[in-house]
C-alpha atoms as a PDB file:
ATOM      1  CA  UNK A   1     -51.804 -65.636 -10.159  1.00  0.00           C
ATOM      2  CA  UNK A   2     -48.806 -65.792 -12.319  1.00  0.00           C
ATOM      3  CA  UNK A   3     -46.483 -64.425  -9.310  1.00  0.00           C
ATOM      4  CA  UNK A   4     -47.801 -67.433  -7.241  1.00  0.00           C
ATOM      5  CA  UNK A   5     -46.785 -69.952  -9.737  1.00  0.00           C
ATOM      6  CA  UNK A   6     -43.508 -68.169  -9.690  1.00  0.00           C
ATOM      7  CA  UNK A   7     -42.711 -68.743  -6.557  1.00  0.00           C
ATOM      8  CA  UNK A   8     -44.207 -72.180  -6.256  1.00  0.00           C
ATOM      9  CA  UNK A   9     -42.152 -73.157  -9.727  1.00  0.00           C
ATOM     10  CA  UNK A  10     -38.812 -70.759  -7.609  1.00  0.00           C
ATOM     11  CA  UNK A  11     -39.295 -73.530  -5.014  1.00  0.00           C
ATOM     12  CA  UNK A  12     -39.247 -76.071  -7.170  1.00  0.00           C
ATOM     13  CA  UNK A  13     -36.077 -75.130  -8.626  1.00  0.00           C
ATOM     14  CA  UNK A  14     -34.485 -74.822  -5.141  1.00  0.00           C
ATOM     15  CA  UNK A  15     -35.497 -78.426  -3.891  1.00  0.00           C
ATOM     16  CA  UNK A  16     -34.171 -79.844  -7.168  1.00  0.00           C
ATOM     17  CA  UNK A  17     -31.027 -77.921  -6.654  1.00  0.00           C
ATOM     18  CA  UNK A  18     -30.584 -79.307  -3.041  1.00  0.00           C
ATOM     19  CA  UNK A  19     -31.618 -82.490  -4.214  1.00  0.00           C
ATOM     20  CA  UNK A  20     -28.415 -82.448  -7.216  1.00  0.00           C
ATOM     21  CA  UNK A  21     -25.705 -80.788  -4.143  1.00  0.00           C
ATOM     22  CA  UNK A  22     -26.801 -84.102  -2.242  1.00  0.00           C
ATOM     23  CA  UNK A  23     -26.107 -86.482  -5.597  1.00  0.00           C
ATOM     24  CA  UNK A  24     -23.031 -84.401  -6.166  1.00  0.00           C
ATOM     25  CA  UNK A  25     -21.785 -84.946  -2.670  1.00  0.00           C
ATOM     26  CA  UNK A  26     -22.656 -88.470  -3.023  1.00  0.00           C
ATOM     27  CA  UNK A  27     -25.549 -89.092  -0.766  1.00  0.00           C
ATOM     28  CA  UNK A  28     -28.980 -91.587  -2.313  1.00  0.00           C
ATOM     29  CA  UNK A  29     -31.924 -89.274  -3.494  1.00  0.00           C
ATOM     30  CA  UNK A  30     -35.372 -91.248  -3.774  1.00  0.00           C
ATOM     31  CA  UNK A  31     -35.366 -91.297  -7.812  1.00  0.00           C
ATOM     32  CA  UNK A  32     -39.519 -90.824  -7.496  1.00  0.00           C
ATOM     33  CA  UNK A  33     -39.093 -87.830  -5.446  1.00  0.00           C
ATOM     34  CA  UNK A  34     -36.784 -86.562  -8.170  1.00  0.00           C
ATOM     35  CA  UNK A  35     -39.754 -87.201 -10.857  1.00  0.00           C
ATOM     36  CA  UNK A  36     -42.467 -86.100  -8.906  1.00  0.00           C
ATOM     37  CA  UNK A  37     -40.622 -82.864  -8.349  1.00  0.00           C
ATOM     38  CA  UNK A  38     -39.862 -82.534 -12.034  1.00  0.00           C
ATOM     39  CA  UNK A  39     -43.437 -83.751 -13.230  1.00  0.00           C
ATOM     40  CA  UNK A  40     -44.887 -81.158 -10.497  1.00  0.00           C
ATOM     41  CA  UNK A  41     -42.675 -78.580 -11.958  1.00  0.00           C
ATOM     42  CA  UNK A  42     -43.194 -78.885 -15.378  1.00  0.00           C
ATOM     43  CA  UNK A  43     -47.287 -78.587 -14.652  1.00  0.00           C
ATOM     44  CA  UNK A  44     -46.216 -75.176 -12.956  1.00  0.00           C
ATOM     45  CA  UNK A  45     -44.492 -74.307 -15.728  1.00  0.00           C
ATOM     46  CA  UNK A  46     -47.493 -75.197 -18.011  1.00  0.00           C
ATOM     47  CA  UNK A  47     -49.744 -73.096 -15.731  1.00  0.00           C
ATOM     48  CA  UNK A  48     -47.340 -70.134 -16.237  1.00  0.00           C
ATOM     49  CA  UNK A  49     -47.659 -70.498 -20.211  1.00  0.00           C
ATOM     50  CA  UNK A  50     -51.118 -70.824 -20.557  1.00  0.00           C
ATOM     51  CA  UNK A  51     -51.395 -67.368 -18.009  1.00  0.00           C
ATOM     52  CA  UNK A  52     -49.313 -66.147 -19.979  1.00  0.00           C
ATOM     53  CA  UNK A  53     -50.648 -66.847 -23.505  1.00  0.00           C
ATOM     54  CA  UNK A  54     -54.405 -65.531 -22.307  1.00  0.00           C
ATOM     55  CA  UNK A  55     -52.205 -62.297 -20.880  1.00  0.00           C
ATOM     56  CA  UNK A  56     -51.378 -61.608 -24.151  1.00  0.00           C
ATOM     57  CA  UNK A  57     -54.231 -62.495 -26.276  1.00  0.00           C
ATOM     58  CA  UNK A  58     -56.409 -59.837 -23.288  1.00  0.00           C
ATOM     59  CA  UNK A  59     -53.526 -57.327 -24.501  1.00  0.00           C
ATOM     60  CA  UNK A  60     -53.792 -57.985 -28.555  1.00  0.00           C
ATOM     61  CA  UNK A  61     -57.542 -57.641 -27.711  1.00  0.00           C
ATOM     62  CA  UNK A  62     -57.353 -54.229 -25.776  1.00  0.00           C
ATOM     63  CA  UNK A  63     -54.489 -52.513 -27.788  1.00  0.00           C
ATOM     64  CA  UNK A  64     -57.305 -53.810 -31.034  1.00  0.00           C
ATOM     65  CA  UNK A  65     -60.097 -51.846 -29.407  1.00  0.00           C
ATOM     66  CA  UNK A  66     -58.429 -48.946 -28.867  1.00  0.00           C
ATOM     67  CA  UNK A  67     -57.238 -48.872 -32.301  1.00  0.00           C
ATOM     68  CA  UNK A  68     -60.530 -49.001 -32.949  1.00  0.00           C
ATOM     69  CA  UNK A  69     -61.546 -45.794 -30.808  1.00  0.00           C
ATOM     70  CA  UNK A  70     -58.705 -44.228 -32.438  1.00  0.00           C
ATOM     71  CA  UNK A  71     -59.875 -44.436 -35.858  1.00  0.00           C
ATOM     72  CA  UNK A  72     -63.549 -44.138 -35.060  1.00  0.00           C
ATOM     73  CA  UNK A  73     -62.392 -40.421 -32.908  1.00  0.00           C
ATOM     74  CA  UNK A  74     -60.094 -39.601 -36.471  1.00  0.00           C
ATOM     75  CA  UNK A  75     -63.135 -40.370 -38.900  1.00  0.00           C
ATOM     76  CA  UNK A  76     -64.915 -38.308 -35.943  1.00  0.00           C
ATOM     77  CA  UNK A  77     -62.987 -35.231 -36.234  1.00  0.00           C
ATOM     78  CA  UNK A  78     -62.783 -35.238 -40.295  1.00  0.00           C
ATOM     79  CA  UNK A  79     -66.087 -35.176 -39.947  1.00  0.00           C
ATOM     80  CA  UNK A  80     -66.589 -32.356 -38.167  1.00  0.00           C
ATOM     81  CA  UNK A  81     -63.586 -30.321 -40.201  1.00  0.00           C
ATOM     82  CA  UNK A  82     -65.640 -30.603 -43.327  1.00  0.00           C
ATOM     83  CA  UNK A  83     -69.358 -29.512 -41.679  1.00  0.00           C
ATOM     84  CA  UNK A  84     -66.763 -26.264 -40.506  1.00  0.00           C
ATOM     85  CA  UNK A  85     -65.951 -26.080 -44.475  1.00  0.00           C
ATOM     86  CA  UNK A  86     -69.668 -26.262 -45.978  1.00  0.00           C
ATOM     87  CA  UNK A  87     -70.744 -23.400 -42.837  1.00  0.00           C
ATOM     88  CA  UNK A  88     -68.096 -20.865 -44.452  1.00  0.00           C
END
């Protein structure tokens, strides 16, 4: 999902950068085309954030849990060093 928006936001960059050689060389550009391709951009770019943001909360959330597993596995084994102790 996030690649797509890539290269649909990649796109974006290269019509906007065709569209500034053709102001540079002098040529008209249709001013709403111009917007539109910024507006539609910037929603891409949105898109990409808010992947991005849930990306990262998924990763807080996993590297949480097994934090979790890691302790529980720790508390597991001193557990089972000190039943070793009391059977000597």
């Amino acid at each position: 999902m996030l690649k797509q928006e890539m290269i649909v936001l990649q796109g974006e960059l290269e019509t906007s950068k065709a569209e500034n050689e053709n102001l540079r060389a002098g040529q008209t550009t249709d001013l709403g085309a111009v917007k539109h391709n910024i507006d539609f951009a910037l929603q891409s770019l949105h898109k990409i954030i808010s992947g991005a943001n849930l990306s990262i909360r998924q990763l807080v959330s996993g590297a949480e849990s097994l934090n979790f597993v890691a302790e529980l596995l720790k508390s597991t084994g001193k557990i089972s060093d000190a039943e070793e102790e009391k059977d000597l």
